[in-house]
C-alpha atoms as a PDB file:
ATOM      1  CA  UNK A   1       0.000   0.000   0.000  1.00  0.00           C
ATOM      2  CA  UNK A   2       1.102   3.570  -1.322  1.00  0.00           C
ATOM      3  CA  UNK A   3       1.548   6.165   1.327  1.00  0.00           C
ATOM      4  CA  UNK A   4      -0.319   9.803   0.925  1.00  0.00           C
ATOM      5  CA  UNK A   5       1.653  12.114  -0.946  1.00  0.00           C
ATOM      6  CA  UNK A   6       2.282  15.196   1.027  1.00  0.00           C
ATOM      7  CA  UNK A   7      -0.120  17.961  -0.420  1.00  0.00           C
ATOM      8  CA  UNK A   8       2.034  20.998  -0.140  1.00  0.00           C
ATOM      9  CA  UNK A   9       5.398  19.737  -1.121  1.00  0.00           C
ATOM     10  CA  UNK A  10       7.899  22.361  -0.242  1.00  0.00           C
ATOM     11  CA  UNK A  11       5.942  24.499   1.795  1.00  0.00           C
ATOM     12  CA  UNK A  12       6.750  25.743   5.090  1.00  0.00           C
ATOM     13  CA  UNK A  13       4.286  25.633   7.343  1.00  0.00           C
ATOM     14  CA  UNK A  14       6.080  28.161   9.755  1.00  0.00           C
ATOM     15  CA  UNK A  15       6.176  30.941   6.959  1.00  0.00           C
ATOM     16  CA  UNK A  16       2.857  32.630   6.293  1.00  0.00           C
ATOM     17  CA  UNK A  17       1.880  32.335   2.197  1.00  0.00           C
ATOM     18  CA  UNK A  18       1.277  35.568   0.340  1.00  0.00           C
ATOM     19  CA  UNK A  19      -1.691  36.099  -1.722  1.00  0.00           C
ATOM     20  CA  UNK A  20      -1.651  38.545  -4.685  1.00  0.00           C
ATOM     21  CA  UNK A  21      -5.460  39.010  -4.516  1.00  0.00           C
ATOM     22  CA  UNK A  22      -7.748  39.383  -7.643  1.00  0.00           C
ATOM     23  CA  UNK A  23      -8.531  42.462  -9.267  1.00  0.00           C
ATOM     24  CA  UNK A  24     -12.408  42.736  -9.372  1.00  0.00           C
ATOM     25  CA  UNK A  25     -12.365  45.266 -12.075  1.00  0.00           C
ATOM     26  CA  UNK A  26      -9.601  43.424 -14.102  1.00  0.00           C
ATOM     27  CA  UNK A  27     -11.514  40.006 -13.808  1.00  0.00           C
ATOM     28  CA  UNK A  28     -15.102  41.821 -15.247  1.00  0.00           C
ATOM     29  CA  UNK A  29     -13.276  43.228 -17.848  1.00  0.00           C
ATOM     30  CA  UNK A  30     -11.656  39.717 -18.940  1.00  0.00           C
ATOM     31  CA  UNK A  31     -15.215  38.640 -18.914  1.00  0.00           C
ATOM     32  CA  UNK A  32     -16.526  41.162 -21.172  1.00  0.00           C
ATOM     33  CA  UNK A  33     -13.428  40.437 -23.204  1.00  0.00           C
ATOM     34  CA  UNK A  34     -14.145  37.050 -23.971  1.00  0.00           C
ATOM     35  CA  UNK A  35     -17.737  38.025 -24.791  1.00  0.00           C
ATOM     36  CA  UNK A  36     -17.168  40.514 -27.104  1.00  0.00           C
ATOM     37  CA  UNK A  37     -14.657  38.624 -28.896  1.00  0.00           C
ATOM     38  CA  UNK A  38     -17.651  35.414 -29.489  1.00  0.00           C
ATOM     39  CA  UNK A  39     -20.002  38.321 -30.615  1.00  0.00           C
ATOM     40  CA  UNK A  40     -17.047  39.469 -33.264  1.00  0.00           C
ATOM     41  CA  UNK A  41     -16.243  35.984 -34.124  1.00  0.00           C
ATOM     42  CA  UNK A  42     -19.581  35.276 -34.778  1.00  0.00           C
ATOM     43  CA  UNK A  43     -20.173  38.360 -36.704  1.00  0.00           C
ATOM     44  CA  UNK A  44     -16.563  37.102 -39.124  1.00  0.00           C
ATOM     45  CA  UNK A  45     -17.846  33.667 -39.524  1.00  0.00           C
ATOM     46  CA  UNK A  46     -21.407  35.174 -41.405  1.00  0.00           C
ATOM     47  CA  UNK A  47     -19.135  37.440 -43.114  1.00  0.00           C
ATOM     48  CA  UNK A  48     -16.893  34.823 -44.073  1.00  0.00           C
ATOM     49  CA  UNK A  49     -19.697  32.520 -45.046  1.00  0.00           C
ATOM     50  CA  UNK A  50     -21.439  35.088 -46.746  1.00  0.00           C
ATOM     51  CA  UNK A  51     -17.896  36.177 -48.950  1.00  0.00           C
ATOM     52  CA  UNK A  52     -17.370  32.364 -49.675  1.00  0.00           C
ATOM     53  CA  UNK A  53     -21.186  32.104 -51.329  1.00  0.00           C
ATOM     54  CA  UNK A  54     -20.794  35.348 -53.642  1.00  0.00           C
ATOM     55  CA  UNK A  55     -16.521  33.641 -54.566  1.00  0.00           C
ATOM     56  CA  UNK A  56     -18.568  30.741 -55.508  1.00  0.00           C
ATOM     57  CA  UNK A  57     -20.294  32.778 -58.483  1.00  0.00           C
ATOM     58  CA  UNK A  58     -16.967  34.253 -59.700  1.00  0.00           C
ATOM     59  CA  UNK A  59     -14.408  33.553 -61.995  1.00  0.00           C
ATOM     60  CA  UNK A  60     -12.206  30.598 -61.344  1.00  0.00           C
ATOM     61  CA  UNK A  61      -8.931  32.903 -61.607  1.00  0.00           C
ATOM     62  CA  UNK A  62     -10.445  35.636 -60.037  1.00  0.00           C
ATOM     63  CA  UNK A  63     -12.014  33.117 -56.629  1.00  0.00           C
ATOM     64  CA  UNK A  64      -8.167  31.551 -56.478  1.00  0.00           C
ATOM     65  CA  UNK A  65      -6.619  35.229 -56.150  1.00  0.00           C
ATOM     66  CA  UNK A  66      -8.763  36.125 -53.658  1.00  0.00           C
ATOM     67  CA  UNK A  67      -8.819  33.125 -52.039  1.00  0.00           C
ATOM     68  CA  UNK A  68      -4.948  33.173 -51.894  1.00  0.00           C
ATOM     69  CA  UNK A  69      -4.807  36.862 -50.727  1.00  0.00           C
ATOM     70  CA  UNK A  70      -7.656  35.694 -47.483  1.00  0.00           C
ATOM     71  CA  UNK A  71      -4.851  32.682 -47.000  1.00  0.00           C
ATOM     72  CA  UNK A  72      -1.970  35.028 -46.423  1.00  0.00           C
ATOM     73  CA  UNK A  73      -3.953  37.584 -44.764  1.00  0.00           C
ATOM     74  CA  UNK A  74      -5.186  34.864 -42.359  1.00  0.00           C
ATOM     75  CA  UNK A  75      -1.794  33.606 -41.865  1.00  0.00           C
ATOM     76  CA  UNK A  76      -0.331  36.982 -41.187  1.00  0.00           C
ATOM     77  CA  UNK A  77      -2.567  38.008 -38.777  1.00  0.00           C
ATOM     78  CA  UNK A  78      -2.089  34.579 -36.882  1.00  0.00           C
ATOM     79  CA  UNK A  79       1.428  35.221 -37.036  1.00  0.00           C
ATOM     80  CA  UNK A  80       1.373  38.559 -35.835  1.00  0.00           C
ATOM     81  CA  UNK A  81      -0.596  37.466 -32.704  1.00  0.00           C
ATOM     82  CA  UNK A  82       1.668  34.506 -32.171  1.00  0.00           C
ATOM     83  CA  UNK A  83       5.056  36.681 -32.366  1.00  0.00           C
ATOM     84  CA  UNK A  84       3.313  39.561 -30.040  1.00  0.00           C
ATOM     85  CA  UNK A  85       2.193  36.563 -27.230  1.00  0.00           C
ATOM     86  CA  UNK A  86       6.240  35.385 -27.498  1.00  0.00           C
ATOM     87  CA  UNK A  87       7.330  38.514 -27.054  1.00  0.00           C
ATOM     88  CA  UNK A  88       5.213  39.268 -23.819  1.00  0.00           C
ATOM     89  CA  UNK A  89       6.167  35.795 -22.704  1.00  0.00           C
ATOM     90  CA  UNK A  90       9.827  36.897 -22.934  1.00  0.00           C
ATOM     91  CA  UNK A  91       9.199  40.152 -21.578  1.00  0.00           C
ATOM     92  CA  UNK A  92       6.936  38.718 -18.502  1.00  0.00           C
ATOM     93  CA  UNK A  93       9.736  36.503 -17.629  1.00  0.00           C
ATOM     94  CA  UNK A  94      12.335  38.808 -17.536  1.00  0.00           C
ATOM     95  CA  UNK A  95      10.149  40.680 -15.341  1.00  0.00           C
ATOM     96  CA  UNK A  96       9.713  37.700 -13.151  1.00  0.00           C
ATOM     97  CA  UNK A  97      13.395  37.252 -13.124  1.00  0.00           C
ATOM     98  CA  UNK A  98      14.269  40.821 -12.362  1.00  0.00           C
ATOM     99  CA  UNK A  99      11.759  40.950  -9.031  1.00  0.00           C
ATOM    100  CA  UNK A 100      12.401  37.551  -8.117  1.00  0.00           C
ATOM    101  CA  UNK A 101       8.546  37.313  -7.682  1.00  0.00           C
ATOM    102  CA  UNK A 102       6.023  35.799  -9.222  1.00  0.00           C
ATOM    103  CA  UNK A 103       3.523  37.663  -9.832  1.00  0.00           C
ATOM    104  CA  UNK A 104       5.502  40.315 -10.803  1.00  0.00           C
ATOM    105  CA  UNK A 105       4.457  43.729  -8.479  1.00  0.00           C
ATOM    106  CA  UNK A 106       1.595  44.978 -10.360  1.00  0.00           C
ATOM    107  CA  UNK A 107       0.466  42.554 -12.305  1.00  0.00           C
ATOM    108  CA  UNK A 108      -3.619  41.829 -12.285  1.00  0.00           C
ATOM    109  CA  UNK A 109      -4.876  38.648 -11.461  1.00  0.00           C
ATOM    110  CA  UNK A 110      -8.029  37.354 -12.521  1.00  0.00           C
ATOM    111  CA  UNK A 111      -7.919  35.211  -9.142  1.00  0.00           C
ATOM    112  CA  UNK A 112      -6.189  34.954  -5.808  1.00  0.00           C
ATOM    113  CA  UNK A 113      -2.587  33.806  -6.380  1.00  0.00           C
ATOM    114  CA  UNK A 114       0.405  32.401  -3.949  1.00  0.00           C
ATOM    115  CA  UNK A 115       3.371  34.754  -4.693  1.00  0.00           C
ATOM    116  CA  UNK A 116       6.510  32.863  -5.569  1.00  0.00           C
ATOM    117  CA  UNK A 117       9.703  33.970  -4.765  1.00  0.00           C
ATOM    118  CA  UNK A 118      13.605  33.275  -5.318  1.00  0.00           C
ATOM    119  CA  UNK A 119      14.156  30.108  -6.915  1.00  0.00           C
ATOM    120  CA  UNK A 120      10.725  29.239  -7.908  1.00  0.00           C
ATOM    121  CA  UNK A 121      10.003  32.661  -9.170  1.00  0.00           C
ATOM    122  CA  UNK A 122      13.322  32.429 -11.037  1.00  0.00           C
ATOM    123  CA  UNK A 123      12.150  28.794 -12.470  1.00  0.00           C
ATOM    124  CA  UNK A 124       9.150  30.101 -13.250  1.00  0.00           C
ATOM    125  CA  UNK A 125      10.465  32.926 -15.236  1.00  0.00           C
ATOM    126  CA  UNK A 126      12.612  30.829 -16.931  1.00  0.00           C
ATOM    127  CA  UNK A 127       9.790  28.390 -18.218  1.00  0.00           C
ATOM    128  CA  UNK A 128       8.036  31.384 -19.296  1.00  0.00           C
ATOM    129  CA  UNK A 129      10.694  32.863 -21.580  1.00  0.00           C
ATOM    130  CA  UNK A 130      11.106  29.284 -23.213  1.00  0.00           C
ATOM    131  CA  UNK A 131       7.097  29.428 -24.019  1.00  0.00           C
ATOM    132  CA  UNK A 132       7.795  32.263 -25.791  1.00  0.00           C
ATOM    133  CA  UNK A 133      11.083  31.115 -27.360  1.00  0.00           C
ATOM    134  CA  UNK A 134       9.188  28.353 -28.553  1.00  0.00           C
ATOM    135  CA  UNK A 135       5.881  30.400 -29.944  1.00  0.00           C
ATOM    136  CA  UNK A 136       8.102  32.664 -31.972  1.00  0.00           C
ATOM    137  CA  UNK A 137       9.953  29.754 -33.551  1.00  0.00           C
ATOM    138  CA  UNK A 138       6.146  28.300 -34.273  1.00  0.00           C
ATOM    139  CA  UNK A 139       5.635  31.364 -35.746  1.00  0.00           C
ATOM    140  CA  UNK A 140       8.527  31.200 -37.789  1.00  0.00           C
ATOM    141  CA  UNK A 141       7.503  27.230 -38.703  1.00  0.00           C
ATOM    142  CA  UNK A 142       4.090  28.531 -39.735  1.00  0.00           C
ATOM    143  CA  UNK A 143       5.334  31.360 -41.624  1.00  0.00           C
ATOM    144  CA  UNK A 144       8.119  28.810 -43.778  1.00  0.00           C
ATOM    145  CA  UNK A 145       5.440  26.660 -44.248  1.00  0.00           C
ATOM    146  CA  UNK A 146       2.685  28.622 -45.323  1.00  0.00           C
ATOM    147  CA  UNK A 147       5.521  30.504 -47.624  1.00  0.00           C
ATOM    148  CA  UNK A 148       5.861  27.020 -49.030  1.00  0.00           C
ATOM    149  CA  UNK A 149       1.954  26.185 -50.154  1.00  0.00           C
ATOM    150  CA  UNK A 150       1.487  29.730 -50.849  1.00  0.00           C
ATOM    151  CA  UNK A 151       4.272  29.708 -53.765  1.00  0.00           C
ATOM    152  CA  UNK A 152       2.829  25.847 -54.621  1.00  0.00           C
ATOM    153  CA  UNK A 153      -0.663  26.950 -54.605  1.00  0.00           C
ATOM    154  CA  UNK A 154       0.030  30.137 -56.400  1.00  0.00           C
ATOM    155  CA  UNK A 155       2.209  28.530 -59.274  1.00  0.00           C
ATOM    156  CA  UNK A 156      -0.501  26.246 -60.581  1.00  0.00           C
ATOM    157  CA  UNK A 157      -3.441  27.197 -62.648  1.00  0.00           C
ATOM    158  CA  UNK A 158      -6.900  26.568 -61.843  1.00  0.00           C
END
């Protein structure tokens, strides 16, 4: 038979935790965020939908330009968000790093969080800036590949 593992691994219980609390204000506005952005998205996909029915009526060389010039715009866009998430990934983390806290001082919280400092605010920091090492190299792997199918797609006739 297993024995329990210890809930709070590495936690001294003779040193009080610290709570960054929540931000009220910050955690509606997330909310009303999110549901703006399903009322946009909602509003692009009948656009979309709606674009794709009148392409259908158009010239084949005419649907496959504009459908190639949607495709990179699409693909831009995604990159852009992609490269500006690993470059507040980075940025966070050197934050992190520099106050040896985690959350940095400052920082909003959508809910109560333990503050993390020294080593784990450090390791923490440090897995942070590899997210967003790794997110810009995706974006750089998207943007190779979709350079690749773009100059394929584009070179053949319809």
């Amino acid at each position: 038979m297993r024995s329990p593992r210890p809930v709070n691994v590495g936690v001294r219980p003779d040193v009080p935790m610290e709570i960054q609390r929540a931000d009220p204000r910050f955690r509606r506005l997330a909310g009303l965020s999110c549901v703006a952005l399903v009322v946009v998205g909602a509003i692009a996909l009948w656009a979309v939908q709606s674009w794709l029915a009148g392409l259908a009526q158009a010239a084949p060389s005419a649907a496959r330009h504009q459908l190639l010039a949607a495709f990179a715009s699409v693909i831009g866009a995604s990159c852009a968000m992609l490269l500006a998430l690993g470059i507040y990934l980075w940025r966070k983390g050197a934050q992190v790093r520099g106050a040896a806290q985690f959350p940095p001082p400052g920082m909003h919280m959508l809910r109560d969080t333990p503050v993390l400092r020294g080593a784990a605010a450090h390791r923490r920091a440090r897995i942070m800036q590899g997210i967003g090492v790794a997110v810009v190299l995706c974006c750089l792997a998207l943007l190779a590949a979709t350079w690749r199918l773009y100059s394929v797609l584009a070179d053949h006739a319809v």
